[in-house]
PDB file of N, CA and C in Angstrom:
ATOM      1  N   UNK A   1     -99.459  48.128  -1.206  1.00  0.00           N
ATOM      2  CA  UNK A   1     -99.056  46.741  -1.415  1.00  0.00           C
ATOM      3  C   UNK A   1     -99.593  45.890  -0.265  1.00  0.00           C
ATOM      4  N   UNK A   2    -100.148  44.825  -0.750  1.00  0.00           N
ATOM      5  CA  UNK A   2    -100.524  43.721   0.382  1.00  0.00           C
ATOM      6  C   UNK A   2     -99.287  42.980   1.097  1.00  0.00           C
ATOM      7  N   UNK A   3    -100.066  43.122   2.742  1.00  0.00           N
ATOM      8  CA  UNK A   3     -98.835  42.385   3.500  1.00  0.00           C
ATOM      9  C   UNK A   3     -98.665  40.684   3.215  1.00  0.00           C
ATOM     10  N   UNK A   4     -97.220  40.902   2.751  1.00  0.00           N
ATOM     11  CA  UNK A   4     -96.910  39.189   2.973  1.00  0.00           C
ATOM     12  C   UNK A   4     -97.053  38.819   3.961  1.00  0.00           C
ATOM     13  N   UNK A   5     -96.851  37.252   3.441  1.00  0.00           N
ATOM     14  CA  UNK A   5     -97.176  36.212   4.822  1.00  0.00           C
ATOM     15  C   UNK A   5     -95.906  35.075   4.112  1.00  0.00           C
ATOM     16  N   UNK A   6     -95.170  34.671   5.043  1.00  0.00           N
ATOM     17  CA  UNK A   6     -94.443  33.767   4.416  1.00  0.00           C
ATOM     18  C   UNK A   6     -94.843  32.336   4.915  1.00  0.00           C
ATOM     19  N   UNK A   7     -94.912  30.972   4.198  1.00  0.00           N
ATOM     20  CA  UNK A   7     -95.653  29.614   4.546  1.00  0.00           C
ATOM     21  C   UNK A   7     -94.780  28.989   4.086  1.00  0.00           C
ATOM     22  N   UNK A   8     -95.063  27.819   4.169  1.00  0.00           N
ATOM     23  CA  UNK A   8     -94.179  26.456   3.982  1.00  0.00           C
ATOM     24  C   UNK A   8     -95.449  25.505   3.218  1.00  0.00           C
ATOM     25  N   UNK A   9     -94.944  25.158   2.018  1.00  0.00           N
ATOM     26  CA  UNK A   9     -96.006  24.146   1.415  1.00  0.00           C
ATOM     27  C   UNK A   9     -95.268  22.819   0.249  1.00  0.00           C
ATOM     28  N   UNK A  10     -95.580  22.039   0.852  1.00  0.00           N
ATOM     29  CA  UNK A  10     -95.370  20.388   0.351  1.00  0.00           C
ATOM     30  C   UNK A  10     -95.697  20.317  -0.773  1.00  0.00           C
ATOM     31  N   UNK A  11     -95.292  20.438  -2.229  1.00  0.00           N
ATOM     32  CA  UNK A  11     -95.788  20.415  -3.339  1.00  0.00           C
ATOM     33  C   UNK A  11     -94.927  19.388  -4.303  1.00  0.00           C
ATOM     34  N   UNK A  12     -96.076  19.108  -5.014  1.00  0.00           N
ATOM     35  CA  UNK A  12     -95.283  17.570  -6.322  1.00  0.00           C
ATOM     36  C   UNK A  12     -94.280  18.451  -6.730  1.00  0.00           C
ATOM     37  N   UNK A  13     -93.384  17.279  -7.067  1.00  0.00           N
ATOM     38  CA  UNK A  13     -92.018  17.540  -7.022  1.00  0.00           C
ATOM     39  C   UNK A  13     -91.962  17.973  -8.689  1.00  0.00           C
ATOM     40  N   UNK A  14     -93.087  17.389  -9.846  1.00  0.00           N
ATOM     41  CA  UNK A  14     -93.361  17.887 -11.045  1.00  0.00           C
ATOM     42  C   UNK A  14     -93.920  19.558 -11.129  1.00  0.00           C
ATOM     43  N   UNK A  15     -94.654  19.648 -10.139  1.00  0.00           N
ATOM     44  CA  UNK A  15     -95.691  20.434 -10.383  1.00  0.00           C
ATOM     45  C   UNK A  15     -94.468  22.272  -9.914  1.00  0.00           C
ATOM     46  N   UNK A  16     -93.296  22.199  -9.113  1.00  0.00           N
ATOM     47  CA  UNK A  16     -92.680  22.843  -9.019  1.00  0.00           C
ATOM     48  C   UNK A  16     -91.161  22.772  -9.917  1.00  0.00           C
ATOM     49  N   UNK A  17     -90.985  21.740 -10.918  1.00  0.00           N
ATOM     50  CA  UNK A  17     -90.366  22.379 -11.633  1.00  0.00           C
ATOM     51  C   UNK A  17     -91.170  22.923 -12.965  1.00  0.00           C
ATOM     52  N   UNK A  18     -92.336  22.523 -12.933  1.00  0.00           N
ATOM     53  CA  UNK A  18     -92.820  23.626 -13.770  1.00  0.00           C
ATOM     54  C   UNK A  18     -92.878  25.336 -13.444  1.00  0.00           C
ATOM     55  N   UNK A  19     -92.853  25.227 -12.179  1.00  0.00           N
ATOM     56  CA  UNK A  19     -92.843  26.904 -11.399  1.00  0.00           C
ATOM     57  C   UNK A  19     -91.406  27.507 -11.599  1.00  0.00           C
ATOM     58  N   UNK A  20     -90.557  26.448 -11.205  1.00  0.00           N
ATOM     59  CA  UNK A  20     -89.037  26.814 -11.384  1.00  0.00           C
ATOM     60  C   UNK A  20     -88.796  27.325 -12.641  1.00  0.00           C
ATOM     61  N   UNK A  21     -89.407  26.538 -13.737  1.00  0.00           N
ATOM     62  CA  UNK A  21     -89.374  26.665 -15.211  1.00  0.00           C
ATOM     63  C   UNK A  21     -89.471  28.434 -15.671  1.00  0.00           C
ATOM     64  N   UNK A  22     -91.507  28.162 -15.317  1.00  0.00           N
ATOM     65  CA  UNK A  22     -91.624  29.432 -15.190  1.00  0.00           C
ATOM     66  C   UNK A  22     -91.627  30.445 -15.091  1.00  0.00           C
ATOM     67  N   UNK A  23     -90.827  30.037 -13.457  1.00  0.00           N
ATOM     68  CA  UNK A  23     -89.904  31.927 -12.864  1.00  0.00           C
ATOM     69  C   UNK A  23     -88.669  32.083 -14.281  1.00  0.00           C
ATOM     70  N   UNK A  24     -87.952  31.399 -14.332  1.00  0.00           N
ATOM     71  CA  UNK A  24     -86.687  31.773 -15.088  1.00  0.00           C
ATOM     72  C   UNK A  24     -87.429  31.807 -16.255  1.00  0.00           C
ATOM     73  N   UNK A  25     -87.886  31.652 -17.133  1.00  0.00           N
ATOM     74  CA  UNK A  25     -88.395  32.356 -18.432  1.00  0.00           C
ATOM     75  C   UNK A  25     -89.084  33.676 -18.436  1.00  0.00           C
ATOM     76  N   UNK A  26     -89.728  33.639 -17.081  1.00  0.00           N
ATOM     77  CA  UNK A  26     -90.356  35.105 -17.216  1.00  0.00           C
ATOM     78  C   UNK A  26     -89.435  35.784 -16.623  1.00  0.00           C
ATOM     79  N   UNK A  27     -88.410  35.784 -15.974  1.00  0.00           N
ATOM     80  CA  UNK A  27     -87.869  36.407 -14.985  1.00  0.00           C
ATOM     81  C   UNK A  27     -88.438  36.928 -13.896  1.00  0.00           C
ATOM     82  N   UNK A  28     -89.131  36.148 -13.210  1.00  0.00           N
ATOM     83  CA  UNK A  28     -89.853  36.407 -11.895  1.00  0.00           C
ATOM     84  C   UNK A  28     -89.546  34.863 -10.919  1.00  0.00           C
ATOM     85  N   UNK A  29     -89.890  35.610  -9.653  1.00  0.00           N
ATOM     86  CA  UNK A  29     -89.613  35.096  -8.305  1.00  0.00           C
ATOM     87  C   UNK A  29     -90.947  33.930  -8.902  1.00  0.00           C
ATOM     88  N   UNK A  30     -90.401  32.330  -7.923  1.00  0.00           N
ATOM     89  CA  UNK A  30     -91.195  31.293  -7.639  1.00  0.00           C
ATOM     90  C   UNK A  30     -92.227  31.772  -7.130  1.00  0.00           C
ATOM     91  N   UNK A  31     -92.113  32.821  -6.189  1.00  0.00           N
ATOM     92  CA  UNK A  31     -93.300  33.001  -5.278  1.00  0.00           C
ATOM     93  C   UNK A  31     -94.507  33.826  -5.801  1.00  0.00           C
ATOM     94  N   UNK A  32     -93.648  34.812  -7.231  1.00  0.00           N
ATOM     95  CA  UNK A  32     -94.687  35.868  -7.645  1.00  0.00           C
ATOM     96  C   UNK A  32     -95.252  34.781  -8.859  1.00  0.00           C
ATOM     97  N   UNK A  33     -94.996  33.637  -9.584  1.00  0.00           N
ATOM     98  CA  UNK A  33     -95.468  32.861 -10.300  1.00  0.00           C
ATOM     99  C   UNK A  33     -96.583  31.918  -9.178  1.00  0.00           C
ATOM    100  N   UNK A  34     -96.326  31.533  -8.319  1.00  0.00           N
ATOM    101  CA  UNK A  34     -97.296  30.731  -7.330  1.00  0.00           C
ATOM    102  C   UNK A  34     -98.830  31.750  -7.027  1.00  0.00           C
ATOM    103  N   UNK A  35     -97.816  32.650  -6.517  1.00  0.00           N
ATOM    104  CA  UNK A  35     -99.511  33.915  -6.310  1.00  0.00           C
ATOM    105  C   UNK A  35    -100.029  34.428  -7.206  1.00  0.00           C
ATOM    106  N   UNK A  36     -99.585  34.420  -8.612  1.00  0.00           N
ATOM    107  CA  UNK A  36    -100.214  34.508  -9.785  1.00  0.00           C
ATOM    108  C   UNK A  36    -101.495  33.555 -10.068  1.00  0.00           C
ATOM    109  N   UNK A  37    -100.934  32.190 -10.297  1.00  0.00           N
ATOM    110  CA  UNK A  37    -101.699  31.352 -10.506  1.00  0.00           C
ATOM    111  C   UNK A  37    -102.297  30.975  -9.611  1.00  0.00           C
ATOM    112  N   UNK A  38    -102.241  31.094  -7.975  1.00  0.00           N
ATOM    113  CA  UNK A  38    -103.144  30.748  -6.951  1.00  0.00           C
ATOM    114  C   UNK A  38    -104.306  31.817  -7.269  1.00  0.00           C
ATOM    115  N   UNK A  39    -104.011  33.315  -7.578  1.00  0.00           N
ATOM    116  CA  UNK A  39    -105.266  34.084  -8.007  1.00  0.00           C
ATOM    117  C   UNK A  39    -106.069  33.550  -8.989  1.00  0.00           C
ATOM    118  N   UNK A  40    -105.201  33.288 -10.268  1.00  0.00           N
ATOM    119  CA  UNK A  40    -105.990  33.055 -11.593  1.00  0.00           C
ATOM    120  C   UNK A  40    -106.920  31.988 -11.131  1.00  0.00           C
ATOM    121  N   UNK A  41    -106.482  30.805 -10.758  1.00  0.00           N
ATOM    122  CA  UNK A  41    -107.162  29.717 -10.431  1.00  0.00           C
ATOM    123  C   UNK A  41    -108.381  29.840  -9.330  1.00  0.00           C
ATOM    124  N   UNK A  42    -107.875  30.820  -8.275  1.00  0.00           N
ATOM    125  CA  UNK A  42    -109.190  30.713  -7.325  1.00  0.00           C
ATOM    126  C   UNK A  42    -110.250  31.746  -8.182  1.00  0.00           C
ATOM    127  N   UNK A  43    -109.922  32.798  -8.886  1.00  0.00           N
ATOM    128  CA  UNK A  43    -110.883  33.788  -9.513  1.00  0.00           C
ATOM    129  C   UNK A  43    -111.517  32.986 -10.158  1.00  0.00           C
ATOM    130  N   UNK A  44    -111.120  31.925 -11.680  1.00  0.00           N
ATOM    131  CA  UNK A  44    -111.892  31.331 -12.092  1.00  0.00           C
ATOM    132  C   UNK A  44    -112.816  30.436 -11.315  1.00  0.00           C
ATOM    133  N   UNK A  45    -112.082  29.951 -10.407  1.00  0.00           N
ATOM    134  CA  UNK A  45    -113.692  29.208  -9.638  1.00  0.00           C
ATOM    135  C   UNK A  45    -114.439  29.696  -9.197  1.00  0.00           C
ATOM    136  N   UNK A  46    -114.404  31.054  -8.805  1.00  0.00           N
ATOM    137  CA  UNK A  46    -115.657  31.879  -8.532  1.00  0.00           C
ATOM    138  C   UNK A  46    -116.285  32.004  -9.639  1.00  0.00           C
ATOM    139  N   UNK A  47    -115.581  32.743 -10.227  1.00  0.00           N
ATOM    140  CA  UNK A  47    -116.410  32.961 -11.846  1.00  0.00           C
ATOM    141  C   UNK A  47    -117.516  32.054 -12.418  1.00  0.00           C
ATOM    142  N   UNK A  48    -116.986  30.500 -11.951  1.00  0.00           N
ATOM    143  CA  UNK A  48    -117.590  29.261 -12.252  1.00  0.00           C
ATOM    144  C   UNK A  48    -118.648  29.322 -11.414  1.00  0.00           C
ATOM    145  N   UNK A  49    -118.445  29.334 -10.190  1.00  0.00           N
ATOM    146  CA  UNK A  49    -119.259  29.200  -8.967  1.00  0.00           C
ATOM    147  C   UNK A  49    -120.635  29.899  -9.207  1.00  0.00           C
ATOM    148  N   UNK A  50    -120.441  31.016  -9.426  1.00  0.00           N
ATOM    149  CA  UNK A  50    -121.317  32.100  -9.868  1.00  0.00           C
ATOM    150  C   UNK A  50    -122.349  32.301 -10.754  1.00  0.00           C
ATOM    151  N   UNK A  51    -121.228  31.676 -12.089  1.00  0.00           N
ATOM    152  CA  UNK A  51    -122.310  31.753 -13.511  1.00  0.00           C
ATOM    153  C   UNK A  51    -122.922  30.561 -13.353  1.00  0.00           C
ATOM    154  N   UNK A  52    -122.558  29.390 -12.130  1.00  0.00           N
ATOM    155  CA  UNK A  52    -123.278  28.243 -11.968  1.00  0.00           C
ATOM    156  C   UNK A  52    -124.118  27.835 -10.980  1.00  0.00           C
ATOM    157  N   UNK A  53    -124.290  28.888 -10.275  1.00  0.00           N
ATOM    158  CA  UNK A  53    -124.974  28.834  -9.375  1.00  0.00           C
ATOM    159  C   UNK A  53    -124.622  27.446  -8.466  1.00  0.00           C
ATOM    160  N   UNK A  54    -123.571  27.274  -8.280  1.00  0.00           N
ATOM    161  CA  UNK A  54    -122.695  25.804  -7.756  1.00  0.00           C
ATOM    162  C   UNK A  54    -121.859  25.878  -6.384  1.00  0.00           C
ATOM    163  N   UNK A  55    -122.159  24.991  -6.004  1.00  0.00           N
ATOM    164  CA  UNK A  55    -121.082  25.277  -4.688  1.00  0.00           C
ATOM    165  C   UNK A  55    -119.744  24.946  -4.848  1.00  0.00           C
ATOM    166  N   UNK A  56    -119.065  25.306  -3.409  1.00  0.00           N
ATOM    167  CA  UNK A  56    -117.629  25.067  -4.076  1.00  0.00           C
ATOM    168  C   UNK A  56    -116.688  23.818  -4.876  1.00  0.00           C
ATOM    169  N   UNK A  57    -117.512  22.847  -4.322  1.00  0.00           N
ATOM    170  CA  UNK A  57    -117.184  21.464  -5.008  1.00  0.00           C
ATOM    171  C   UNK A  57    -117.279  21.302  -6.876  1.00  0.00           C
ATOM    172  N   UNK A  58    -118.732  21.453  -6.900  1.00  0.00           N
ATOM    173  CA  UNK A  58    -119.183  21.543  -8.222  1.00  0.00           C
ATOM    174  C   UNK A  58    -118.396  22.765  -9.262  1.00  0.00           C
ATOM    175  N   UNK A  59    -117.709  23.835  -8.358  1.00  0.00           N
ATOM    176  CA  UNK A  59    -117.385  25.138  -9.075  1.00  0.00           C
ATOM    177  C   UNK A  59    -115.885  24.156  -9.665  1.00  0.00           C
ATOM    178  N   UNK A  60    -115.314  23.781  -8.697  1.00  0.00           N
ATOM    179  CA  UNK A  60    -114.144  22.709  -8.749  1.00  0.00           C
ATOM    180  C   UNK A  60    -113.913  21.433  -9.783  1.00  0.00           C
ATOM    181  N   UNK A  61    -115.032  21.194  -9.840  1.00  0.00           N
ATOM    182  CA  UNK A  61    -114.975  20.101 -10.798  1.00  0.00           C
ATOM    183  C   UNK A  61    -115.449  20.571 -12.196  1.00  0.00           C
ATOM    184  N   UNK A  62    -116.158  21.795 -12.152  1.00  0.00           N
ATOM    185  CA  UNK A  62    -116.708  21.922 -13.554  1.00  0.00           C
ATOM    186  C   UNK A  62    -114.808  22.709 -14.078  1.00  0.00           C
ATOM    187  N   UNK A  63    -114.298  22.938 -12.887  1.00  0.00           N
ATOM    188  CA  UNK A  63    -113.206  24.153 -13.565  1.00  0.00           C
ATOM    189  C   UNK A  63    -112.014  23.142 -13.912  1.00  0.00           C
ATOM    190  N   UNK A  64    -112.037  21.854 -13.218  1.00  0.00           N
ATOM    191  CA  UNK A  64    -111.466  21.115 -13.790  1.00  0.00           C
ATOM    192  C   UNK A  64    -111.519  20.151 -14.798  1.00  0.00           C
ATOM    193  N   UNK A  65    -112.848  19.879 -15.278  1.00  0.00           N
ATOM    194  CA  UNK A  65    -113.095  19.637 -16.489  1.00  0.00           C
ATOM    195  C   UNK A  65    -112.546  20.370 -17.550  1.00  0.00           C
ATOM    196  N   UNK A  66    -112.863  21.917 -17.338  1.00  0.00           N
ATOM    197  CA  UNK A  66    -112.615  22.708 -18.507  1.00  0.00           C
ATOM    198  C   UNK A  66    -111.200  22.563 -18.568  1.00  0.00           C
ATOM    199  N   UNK A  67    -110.157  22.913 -17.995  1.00  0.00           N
ATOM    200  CA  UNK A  67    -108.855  22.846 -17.794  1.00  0.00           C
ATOM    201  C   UNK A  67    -108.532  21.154 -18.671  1.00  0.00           C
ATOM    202  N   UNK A  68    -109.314  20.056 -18.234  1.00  0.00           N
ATOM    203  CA  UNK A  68    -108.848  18.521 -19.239  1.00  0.00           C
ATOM    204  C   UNK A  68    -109.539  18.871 -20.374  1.00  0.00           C
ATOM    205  N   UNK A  69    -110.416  19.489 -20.692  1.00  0.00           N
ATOM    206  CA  UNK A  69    -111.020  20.112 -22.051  1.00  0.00           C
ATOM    207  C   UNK A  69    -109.694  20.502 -23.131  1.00  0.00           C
ATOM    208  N   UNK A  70    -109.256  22.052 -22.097  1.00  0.00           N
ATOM    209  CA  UNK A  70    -108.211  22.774 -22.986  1.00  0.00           C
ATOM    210  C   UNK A  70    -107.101  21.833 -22.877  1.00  0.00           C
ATOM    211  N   UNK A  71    -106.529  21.486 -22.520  1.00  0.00           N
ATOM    212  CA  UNK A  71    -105.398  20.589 -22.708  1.00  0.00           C
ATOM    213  C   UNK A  71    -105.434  19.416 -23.535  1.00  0.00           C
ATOM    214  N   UNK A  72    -106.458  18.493 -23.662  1.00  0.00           N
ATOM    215  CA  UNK A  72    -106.794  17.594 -24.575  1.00  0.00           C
ATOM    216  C   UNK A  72    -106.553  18.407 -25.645  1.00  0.00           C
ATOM    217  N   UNK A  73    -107.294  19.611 -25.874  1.00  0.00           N
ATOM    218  CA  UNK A  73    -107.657  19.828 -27.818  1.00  0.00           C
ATOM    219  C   UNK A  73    -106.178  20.506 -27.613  1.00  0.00           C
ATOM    220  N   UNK A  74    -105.583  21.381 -27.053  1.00  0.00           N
ATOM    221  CA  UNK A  74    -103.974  21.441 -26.812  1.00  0.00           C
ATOM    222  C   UNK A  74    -103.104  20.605 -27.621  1.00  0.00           C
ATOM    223  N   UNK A  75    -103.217  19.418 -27.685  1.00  0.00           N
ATOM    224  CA  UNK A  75    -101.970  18.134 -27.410  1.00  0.00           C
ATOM    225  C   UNK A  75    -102.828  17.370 -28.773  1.00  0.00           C
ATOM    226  N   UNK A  76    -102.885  17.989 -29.305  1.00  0.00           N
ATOM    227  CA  UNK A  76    -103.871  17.108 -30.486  1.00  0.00           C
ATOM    228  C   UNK A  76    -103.049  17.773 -31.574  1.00  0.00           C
TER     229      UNK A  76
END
């Protein structure tokens, strides 16, 4: 098992009750939902980075495009 590190981080006050949400439906800790999606999210920007031969900026913006992509056709 990887060693924790415990931090302190300032986050929208929306953007963590979606985490709060989260933990209690899945039944998991805030923290194991945060390091979930801090992986998913940094893996895909490599992924991006990579198949795009892009730096980290460009890996960033193309991954956030796709993300207003899926959510637009989402909400339709």
């Amino acid at each position: 098992m990887a060693k924790r590190v415990k931090t302190t981080l300032s986050l929208d006050e929306e953007l963590m009750r979606h985490v709060r949400v989260r933990a209690a439906r899945t039944g998991r800790t805030q923290s194991e939902v945060l390091e979930e999606a801090l992986r998913q999210g940094l893996g895909a920007v490599q992924r991006i980075r990579a198949m795009n031969d892009a730096d980290e900026e460009e890996a960033l913006s193309l991954a956030s495009e796709a993300v207003h992509e899926v959510r637009a056709e989402t909400s339709r």
